[in-house]
PDB file of N, CA and C in Angstrom:
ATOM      1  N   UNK A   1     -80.077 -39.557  -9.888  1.00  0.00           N
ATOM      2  CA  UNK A   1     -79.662 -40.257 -11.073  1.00  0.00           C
ATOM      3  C   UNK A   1     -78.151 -40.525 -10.985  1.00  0.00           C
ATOM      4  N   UNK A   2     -77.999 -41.449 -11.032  1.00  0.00           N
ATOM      5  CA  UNK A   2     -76.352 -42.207 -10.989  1.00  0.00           C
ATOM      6  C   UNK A   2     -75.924 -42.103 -12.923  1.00  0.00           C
ATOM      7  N   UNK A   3     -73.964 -41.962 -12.732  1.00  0.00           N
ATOM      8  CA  UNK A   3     -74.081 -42.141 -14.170  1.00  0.00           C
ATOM      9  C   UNK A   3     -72.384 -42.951 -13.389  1.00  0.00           C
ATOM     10  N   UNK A   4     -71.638 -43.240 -14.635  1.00  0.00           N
ATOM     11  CA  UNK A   4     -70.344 -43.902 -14.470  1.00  0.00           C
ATOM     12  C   UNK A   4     -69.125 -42.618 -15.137  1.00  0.00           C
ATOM     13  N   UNK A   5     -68.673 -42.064 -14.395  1.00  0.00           N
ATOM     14  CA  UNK A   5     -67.207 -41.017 -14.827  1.00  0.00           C
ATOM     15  C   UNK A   5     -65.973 -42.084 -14.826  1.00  0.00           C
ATOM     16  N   UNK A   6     -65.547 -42.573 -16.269  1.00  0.00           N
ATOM     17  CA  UNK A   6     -64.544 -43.326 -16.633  1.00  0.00           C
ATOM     18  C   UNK A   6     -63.195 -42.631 -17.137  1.00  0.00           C
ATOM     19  N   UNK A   7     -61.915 -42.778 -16.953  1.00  0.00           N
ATOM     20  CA  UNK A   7     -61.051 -42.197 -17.312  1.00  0.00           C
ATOM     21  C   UNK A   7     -60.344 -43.630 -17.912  1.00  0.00           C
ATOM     22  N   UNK A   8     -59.570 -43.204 -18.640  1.00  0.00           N
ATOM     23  CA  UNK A   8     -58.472 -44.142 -19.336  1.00  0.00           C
ATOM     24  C   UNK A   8     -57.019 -43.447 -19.576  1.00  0.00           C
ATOM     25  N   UNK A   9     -56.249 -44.890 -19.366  1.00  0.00           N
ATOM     26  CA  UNK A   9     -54.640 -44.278 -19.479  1.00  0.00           C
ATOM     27  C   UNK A   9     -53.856 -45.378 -20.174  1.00  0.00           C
ATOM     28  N   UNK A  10     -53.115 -45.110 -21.293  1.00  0.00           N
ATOM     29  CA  UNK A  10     -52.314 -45.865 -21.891  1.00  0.00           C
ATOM     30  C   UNK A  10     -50.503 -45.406 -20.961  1.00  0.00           C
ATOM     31  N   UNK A  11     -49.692 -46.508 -21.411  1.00  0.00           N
ATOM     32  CA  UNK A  11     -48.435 -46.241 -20.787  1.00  0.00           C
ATOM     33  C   UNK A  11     -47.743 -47.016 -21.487  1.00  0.00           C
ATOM     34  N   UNK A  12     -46.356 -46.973 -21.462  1.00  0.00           N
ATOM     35  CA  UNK A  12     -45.295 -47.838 -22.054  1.00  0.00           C
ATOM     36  C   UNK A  12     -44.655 -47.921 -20.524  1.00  0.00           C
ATOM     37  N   UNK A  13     -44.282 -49.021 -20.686  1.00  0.00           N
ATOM     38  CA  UNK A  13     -42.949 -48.632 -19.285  1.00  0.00           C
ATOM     39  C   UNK A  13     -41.716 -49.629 -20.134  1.00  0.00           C
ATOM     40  N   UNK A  14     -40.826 -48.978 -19.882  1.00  0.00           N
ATOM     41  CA  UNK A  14     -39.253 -49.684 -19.811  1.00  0.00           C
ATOM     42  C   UNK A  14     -38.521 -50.692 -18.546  1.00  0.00           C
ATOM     43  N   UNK A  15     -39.902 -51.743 -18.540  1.00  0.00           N
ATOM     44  CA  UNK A  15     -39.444 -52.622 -17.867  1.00  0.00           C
ATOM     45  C   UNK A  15     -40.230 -54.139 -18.222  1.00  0.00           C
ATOM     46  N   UNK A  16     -39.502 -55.482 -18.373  1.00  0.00           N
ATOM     47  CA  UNK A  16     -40.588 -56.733 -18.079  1.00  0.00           C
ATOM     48  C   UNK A  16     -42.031 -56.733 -18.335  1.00  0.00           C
ATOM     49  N   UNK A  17     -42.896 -57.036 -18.822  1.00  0.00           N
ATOM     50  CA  UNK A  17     -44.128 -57.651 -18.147  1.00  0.00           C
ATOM     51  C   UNK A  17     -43.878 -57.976 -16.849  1.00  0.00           C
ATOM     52  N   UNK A  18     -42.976 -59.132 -16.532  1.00  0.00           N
ATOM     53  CA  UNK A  18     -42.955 -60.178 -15.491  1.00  0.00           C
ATOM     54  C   UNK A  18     -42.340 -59.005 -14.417  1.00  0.00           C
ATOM     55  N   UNK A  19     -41.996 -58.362 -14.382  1.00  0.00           N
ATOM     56  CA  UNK A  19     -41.754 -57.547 -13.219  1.00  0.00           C
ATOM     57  C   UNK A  19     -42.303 -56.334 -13.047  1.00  0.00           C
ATOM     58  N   UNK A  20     -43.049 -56.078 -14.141  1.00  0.00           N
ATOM     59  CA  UNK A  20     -44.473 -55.096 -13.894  1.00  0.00           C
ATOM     60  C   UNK A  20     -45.761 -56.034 -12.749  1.00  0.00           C
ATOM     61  N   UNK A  21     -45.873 -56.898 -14.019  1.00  0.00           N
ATOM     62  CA  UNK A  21     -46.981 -57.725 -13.259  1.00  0.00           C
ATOM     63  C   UNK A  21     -46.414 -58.236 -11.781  1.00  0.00           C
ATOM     64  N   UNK A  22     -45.412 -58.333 -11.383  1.00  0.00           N
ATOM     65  CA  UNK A  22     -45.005 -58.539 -10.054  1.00  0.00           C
ATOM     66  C   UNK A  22     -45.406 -57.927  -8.978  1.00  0.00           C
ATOM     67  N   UNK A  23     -45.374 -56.467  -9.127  1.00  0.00           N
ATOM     68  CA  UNK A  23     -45.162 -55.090  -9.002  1.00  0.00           C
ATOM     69  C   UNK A  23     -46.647 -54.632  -8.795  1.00  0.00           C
ATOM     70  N   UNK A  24     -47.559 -55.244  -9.571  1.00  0.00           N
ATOM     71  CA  UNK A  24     -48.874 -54.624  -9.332  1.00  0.00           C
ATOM     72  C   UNK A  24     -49.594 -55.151  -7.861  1.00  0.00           C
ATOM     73  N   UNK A  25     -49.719 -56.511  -7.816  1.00  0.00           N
ATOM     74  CA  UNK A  25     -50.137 -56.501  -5.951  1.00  0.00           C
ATOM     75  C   UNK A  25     -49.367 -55.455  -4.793  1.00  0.00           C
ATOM     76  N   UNK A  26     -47.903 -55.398  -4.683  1.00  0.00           N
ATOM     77  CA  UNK A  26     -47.439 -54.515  -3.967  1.00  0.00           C
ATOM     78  C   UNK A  26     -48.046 -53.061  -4.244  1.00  0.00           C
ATOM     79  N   UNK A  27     -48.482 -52.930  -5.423  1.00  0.00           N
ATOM     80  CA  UNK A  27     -49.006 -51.307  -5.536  1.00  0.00           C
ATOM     81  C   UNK A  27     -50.168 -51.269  -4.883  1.00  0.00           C
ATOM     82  N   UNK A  28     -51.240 -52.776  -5.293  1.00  0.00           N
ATOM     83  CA  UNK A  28     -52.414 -52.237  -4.158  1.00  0.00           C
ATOM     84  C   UNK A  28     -52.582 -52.163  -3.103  1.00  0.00           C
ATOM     85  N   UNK A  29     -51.706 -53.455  -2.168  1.00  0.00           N
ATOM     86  CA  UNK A  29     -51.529 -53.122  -0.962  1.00  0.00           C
ATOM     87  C   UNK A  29     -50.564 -51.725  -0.419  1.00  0.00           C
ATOM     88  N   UNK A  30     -49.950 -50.961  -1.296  1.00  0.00           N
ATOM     89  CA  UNK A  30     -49.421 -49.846  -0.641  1.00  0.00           C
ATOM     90  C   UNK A  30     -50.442 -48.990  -0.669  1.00  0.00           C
ATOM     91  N   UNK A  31     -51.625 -48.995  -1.950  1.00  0.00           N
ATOM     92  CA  UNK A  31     -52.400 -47.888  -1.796  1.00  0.00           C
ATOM     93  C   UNK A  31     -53.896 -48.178  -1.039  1.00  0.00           C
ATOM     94  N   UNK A  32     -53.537 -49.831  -0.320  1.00  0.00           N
ATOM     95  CA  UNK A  32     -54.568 -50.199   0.762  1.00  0.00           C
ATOM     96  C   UNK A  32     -56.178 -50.275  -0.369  1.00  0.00           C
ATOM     97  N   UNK A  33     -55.824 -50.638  -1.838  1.00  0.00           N
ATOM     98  CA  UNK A  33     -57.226 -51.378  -2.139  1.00  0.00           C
ATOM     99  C   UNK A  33     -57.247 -52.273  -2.383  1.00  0.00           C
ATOM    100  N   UNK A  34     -58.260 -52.921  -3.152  1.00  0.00           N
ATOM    101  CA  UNK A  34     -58.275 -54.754  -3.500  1.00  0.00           C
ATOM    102  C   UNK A  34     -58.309 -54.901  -4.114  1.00  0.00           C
ATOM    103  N   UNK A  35     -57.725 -56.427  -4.776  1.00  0.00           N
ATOM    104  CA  UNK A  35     -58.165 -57.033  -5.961  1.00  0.00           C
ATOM    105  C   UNK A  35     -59.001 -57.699  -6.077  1.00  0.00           C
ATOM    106  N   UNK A  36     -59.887 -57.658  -6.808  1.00  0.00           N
ATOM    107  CA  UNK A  36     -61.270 -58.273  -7.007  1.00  0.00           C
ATOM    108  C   UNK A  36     -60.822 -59.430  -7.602  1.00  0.00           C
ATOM    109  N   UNK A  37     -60.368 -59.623  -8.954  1.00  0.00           N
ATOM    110  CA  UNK A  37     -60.008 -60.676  -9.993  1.00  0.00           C
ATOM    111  C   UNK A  37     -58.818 -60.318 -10.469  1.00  0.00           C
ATOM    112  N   UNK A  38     -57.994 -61.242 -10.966  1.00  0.00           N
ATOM    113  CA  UNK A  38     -56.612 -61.574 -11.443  1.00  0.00           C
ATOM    114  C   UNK A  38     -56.281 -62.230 -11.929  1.00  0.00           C
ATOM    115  N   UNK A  39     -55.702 -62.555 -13.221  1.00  0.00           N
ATOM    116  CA  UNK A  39     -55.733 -63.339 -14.494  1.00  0.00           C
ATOM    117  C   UNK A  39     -54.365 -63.378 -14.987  1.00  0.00           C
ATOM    118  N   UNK A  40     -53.549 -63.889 -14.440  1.00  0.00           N
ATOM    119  CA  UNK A  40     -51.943 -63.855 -14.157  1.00  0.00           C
ATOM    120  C   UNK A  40     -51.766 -64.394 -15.915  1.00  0.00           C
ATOM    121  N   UNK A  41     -52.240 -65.457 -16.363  1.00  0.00           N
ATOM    122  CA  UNK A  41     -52.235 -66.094 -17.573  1.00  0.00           C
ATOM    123  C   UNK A  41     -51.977 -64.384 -18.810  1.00  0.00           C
ATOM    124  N   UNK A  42     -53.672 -63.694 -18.428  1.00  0.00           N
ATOM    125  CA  UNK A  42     -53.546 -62.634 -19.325  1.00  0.00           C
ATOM    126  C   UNK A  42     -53.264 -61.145 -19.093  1.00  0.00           C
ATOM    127  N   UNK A  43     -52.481 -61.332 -17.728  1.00  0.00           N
ATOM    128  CA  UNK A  43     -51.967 -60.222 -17.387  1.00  0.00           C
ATOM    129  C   UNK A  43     -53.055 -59.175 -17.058  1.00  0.00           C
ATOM    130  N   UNK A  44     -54.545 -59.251 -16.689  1.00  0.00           N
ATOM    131  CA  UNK A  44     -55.454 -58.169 -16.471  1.00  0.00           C
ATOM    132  C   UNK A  44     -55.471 -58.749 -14.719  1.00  0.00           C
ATOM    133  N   UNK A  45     -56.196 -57.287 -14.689  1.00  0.00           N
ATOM    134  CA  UNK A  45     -56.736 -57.646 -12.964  1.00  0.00           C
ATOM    135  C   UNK A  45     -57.848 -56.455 -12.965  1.00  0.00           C
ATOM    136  N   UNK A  46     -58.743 -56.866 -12.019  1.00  0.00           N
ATOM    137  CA  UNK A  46     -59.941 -55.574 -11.842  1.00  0.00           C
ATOM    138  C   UNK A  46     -59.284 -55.141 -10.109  1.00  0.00           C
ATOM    139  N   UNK A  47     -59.391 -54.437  -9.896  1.00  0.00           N
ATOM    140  CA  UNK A  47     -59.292 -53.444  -8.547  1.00  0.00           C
ATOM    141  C   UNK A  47     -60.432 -52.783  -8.152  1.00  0.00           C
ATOM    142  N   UNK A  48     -60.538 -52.291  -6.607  1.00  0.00           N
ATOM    143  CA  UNK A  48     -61.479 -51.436  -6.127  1.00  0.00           C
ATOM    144  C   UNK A  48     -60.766 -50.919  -5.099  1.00  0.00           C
ATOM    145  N   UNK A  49     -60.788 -49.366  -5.529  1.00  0.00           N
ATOM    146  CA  UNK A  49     -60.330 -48.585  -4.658  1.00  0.00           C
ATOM    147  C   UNK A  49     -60.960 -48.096  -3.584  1.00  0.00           C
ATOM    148  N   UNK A  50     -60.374 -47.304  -2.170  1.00  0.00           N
ATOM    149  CA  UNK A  50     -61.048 -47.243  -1.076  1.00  0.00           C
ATOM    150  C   UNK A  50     -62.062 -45.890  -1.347  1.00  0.00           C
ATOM    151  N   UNK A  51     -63.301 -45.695  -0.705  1.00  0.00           N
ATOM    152  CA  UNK A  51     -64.303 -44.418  -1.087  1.00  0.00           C
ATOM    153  C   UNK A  51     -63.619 -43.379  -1.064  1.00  0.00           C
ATOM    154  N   UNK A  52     -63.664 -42.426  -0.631  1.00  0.00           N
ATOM    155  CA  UNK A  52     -63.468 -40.813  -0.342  1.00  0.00           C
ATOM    156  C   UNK A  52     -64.088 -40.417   0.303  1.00  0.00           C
ATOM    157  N   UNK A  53     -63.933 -38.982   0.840  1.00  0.00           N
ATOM    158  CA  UNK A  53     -65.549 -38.353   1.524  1.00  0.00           C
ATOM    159  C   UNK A  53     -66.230 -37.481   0.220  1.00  0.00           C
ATOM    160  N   UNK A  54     -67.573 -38.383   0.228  1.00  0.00           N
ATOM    161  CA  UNK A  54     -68.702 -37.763  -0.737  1.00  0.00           C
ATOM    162  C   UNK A  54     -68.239 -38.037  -2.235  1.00  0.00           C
ATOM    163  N   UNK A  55     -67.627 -39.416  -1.749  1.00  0.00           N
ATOM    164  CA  UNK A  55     -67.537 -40.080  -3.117  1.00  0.00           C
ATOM    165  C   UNK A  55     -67.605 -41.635  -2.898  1.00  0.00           C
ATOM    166  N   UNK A  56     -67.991 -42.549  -4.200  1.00  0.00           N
ATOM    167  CA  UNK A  56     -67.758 -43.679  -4.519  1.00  0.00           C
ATOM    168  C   UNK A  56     -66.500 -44.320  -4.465  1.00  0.00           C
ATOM    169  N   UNK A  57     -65.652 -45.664  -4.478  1.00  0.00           N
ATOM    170  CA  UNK A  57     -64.772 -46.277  -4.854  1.00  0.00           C
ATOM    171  C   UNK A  57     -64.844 -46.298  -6.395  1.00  0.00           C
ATOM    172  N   UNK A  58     -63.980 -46.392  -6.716  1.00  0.00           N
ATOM    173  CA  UNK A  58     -63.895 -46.489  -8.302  1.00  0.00           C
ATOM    174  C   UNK A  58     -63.557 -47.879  -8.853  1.00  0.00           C
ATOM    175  N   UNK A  59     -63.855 -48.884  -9.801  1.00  0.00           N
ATOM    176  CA  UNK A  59     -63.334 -49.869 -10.321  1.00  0.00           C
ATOM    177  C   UNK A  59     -62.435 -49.675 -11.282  1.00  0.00           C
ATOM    178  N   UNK A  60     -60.863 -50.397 -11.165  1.00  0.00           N
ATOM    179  CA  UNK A  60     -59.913 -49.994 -11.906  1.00  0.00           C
ATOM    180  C   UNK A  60     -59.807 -51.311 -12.752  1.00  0.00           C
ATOM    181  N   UNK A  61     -59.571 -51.571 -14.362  1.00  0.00           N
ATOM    182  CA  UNK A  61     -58.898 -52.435 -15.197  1.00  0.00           C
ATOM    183  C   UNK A  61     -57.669 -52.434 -15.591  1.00  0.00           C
ATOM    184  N   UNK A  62     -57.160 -53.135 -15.118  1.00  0.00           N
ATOM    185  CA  UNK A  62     -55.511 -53.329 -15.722  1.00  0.00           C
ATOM    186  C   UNK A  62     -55.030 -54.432 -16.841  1.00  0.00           C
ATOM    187  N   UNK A  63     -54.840 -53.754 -17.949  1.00  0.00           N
ATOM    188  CA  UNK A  63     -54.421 -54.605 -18.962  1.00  0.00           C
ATOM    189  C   UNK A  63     -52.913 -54.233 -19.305  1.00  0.00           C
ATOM    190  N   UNK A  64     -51.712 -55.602 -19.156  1.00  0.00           N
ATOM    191  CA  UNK A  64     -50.525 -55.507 -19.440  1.00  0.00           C
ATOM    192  C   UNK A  64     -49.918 -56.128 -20.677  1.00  0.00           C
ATOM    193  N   UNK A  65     -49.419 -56.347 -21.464  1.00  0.00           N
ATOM    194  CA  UNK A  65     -48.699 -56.763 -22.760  1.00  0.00           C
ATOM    195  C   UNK A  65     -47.286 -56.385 -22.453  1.00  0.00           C
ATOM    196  N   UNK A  66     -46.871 -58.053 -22.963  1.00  0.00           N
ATOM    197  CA  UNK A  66     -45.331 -57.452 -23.307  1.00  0.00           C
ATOM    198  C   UNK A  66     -45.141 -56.911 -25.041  1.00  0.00           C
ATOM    199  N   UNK A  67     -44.170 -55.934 -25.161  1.00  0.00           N
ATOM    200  CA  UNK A  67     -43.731 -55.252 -26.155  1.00  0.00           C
ATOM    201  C   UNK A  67     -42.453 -56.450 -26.948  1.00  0.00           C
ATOM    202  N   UNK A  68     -41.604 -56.444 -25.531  1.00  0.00           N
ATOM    203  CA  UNK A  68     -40.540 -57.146 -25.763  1.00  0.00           C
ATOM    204  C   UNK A  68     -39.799 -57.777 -24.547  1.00  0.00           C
ATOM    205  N   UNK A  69     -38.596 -57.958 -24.057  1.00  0.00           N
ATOM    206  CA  UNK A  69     -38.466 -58.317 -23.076  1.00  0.00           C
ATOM    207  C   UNK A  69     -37.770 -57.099 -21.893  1.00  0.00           C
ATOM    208  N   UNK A  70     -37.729 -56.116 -22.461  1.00  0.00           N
ATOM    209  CA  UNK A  70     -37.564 -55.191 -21.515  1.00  0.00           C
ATOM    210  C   UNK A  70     -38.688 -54.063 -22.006  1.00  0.00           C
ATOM    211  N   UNK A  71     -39.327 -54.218 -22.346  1.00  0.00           N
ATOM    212  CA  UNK A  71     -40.557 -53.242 -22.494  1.00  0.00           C
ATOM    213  C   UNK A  71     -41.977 -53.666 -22.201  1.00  0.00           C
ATOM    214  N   UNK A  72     -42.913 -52.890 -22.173  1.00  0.00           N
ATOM    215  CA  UNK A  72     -44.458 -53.532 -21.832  1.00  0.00           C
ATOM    216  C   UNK A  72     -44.943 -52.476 -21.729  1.00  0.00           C
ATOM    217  N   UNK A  73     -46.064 -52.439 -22.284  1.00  0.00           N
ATOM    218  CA  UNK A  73     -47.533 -51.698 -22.694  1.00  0.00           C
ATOM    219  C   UNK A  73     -48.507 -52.108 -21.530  1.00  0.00           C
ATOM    220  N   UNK A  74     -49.343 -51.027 -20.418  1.00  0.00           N
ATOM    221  CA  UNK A  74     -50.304 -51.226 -19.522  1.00  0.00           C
ATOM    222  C   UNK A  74     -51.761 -50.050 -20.035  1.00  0.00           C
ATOM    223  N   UNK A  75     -52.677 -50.901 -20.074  1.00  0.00           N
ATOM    224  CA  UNK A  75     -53.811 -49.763 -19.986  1.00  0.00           C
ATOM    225  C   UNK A  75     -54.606 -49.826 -18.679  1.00  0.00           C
ATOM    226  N   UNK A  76     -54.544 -48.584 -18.548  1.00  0.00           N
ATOM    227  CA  UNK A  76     -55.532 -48.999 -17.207  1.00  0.00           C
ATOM    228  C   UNK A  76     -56.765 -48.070 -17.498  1.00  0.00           C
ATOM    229  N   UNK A  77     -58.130 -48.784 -16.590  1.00  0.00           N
ATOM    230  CA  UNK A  77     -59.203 -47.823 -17.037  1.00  0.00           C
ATOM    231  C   UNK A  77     -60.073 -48.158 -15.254  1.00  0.00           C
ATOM    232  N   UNK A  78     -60.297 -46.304 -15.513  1.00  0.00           N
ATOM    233  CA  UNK A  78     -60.681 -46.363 -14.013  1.00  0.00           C
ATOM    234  C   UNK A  78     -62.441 -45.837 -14.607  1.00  0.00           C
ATOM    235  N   UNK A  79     -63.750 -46.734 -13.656  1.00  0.00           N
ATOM    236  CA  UNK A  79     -64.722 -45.953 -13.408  1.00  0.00           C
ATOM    237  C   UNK A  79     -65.350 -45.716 -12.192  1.00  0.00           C
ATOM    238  N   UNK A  80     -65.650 -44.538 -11.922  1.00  0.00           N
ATOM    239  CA  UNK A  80     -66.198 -44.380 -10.597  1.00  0.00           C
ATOM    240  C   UNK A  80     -68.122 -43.883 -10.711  1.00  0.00           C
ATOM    241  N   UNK A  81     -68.949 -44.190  -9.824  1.00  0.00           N
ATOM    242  CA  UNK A  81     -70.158 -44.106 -10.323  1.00  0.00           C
ATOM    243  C   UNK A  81     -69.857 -42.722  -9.407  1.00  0.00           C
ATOM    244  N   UNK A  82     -71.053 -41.793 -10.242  1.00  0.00           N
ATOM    245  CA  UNK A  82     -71.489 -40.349  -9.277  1.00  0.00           C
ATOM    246  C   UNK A  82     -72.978 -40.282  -9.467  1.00  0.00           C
ATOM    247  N   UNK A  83     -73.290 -39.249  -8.518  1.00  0.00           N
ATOM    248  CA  UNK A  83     -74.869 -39.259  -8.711  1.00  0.00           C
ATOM    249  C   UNK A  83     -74.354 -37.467  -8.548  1.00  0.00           C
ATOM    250  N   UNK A  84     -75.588 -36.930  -9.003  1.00  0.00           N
ATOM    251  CA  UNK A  84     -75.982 -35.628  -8.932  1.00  0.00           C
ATOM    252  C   UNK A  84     -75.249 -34.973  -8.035  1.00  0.00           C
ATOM    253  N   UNK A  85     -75.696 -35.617  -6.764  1.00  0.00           N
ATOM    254  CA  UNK A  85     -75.119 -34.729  -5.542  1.00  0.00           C
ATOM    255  C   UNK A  85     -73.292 -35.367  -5.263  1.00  0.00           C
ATOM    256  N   UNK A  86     -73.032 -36.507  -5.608  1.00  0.00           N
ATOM    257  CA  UNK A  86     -71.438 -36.367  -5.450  1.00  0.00           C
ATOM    258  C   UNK A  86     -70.712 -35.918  -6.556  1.00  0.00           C
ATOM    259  N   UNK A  87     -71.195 -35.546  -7.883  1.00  0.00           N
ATOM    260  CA  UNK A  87     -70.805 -35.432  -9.016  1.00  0.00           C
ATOM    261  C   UNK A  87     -69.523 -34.132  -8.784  1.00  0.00           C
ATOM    262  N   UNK A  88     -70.103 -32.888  -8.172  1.00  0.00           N
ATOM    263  CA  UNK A  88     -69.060 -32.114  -8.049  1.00  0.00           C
ATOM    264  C   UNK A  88     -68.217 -32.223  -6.975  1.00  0.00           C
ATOM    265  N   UNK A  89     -68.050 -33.142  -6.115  1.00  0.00           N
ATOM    266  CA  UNK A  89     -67.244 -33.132  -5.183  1.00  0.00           C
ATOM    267  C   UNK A  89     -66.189 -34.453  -5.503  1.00  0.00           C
ATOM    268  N   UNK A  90     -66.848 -35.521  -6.235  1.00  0.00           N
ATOM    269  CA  UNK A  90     -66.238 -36.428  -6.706  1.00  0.00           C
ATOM    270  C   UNK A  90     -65.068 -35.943  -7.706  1.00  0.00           C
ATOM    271  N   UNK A  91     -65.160 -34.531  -8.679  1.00  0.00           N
ATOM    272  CA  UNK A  91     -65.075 -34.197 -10.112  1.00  0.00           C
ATOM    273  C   UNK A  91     -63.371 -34.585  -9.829  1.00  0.00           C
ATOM    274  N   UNK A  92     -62.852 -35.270 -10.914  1.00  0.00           N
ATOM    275  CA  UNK A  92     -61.419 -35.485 -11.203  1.00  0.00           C
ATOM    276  C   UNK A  92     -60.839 -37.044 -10.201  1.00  0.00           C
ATOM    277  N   UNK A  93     -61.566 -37.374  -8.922  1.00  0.00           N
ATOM    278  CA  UNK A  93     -61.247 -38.082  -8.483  1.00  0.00           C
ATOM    279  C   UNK A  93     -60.667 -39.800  -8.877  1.00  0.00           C
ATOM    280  N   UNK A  94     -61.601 -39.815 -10.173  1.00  0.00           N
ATOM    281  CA  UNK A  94     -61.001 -40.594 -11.131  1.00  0.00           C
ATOM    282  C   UNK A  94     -59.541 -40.617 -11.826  1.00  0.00           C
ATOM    283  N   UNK A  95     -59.577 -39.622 -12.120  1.00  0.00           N
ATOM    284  CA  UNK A  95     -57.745 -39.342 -12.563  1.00  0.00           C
ATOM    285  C   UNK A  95     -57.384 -39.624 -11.948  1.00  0.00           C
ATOM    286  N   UNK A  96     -57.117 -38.978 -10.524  1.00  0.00           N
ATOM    287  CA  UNK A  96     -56.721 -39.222  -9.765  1.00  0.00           C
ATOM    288  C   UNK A  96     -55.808 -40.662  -9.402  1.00  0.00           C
ATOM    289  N   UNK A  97     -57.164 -41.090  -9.020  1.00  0.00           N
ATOM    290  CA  UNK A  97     -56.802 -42.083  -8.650  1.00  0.00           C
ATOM    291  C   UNK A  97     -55.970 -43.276  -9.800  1.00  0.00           C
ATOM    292  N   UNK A  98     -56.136 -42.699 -11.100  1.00  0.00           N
ATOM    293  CA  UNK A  98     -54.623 -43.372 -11.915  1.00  0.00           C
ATOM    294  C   UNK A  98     -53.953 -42.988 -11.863  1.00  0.00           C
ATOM    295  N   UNK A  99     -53.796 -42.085 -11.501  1.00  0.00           N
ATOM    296  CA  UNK A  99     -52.174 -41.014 -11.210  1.00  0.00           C
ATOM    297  C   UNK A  99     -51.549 -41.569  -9.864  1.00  0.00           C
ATOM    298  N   UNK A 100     -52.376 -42.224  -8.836  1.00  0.00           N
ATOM    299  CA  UNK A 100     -51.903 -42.510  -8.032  1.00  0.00           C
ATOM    300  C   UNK A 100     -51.188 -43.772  -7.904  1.00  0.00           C
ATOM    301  N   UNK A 101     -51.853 -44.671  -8.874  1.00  0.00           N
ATOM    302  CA  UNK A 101     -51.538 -46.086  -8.857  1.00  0.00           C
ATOM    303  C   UNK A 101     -50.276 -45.844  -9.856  1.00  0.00           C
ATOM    304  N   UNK A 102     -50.009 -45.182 -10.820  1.00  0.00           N
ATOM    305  CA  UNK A 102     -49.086 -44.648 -12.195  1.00  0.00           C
ATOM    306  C   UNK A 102     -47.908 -44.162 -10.915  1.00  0.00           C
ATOM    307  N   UNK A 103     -48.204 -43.659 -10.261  1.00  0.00           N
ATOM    308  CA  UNK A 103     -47.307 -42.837  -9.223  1.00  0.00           C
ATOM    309  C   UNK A 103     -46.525 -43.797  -8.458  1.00  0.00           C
ATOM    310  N   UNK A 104     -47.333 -45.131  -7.896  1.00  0.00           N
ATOM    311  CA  UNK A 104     -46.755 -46.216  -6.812  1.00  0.00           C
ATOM    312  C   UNK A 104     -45.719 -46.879  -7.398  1.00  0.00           C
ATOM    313  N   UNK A 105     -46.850 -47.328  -8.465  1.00  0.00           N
ATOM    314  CA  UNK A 105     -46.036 -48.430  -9.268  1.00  0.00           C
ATOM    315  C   UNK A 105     -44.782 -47.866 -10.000  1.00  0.00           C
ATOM    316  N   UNK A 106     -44.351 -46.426 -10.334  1.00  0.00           N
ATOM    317  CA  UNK A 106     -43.251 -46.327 -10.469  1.00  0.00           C
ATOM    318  C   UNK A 106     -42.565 -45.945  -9.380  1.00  0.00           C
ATOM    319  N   UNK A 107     -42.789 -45.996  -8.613  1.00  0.00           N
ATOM    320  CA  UNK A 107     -41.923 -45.882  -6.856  1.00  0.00           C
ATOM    321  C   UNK A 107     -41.504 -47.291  -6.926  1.00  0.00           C
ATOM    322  N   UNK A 108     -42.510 -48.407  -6.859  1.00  0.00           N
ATOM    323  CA  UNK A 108     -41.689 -49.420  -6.787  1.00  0.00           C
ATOM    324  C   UNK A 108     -40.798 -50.166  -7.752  1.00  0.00           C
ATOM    325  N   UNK A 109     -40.809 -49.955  -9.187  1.00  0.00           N
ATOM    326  CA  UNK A 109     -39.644 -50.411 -10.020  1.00  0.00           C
ATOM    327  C   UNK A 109     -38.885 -49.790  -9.793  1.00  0.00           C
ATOM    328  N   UNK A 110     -38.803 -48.375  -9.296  1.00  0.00           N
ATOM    329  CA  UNK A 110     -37.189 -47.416  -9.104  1.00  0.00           C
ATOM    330  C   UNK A 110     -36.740 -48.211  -7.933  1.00  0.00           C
ATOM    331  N   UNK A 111     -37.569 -48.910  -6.778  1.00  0.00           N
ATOM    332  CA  UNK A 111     -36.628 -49.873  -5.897  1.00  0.00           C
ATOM    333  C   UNK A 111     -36.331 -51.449  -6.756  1.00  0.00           C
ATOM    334  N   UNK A 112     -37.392 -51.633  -7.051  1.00  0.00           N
ATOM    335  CA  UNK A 112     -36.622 -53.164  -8.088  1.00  0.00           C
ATOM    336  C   UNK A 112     -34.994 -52.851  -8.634  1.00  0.00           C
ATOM    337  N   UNK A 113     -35.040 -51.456  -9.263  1.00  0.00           N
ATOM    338  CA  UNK A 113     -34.208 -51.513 -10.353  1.00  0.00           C
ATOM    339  C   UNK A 113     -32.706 -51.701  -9.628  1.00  0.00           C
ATOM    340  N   UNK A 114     -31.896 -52.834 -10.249  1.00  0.00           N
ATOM    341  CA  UNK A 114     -30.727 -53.165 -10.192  1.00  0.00           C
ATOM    342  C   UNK A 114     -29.486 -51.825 -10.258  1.00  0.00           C
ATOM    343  N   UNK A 115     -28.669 -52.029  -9.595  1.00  0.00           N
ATOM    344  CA  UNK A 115     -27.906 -50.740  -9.530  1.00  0.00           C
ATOM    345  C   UNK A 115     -26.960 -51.343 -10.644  1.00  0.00           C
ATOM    346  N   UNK A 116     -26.075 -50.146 -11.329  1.00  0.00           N
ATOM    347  CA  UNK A 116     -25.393 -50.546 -12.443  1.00  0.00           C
ATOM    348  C   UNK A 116     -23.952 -50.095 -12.374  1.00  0.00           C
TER     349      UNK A 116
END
């Protein structure tokens, strides 16, 4: 029996939309997954991350909003399918894997960011 283990993450960041959303292809190619779809207009994109051992890829949603012009709101929502037998070896791999993309993508605005 297969089920879907979904995690969700809200964020603020103190930077652009336009240089968040910049920022997000370089994050997948650093963390080597794909973009499925990309909607530059509304700032979403779907992702698929690479498997694991004795796990699924997970499908990631990225939704961005600007706040203002130096602020912006991202949700991202990760699901990964498990079945019975990957369920405990999979367990947390979902977080994970937003922590990882949460992790890149602020690696790469600390290089965007303009020295002062």
């Amino acid at each position: 029996m297969a089920y879907l283990r979904d995690e969700k993450e809200k964020l603020e960041i103190d930077y652009s939309l336009e240089k968040i959303w910049t920022a997000v292809p370089e994050v997948v190619k650093m963390l080597e997954w794909t973009i499925e779809e990309k909607d530059d207009n509304n700032h979403t994109a779907k992702l698929k991350t690479k498997a694991g051992f004795l796990s699924y890829s997970s499908k990631i949603i990225i939704e961005a909003v600007a706040v203002d012009e130096n602020k912006s709101h991202m949700i991202i929502i990760a699901e990964t399918p498990v079945t019975t037998i990957t369920s405990m070896a999979d367990f947390g791999r979902t977080r994970d894997r937003i922590d990882q993309f949460v992790e890149v993508l602020a690696k790469q605005m600390e290089k965007k960011k303009k020295p002062t």
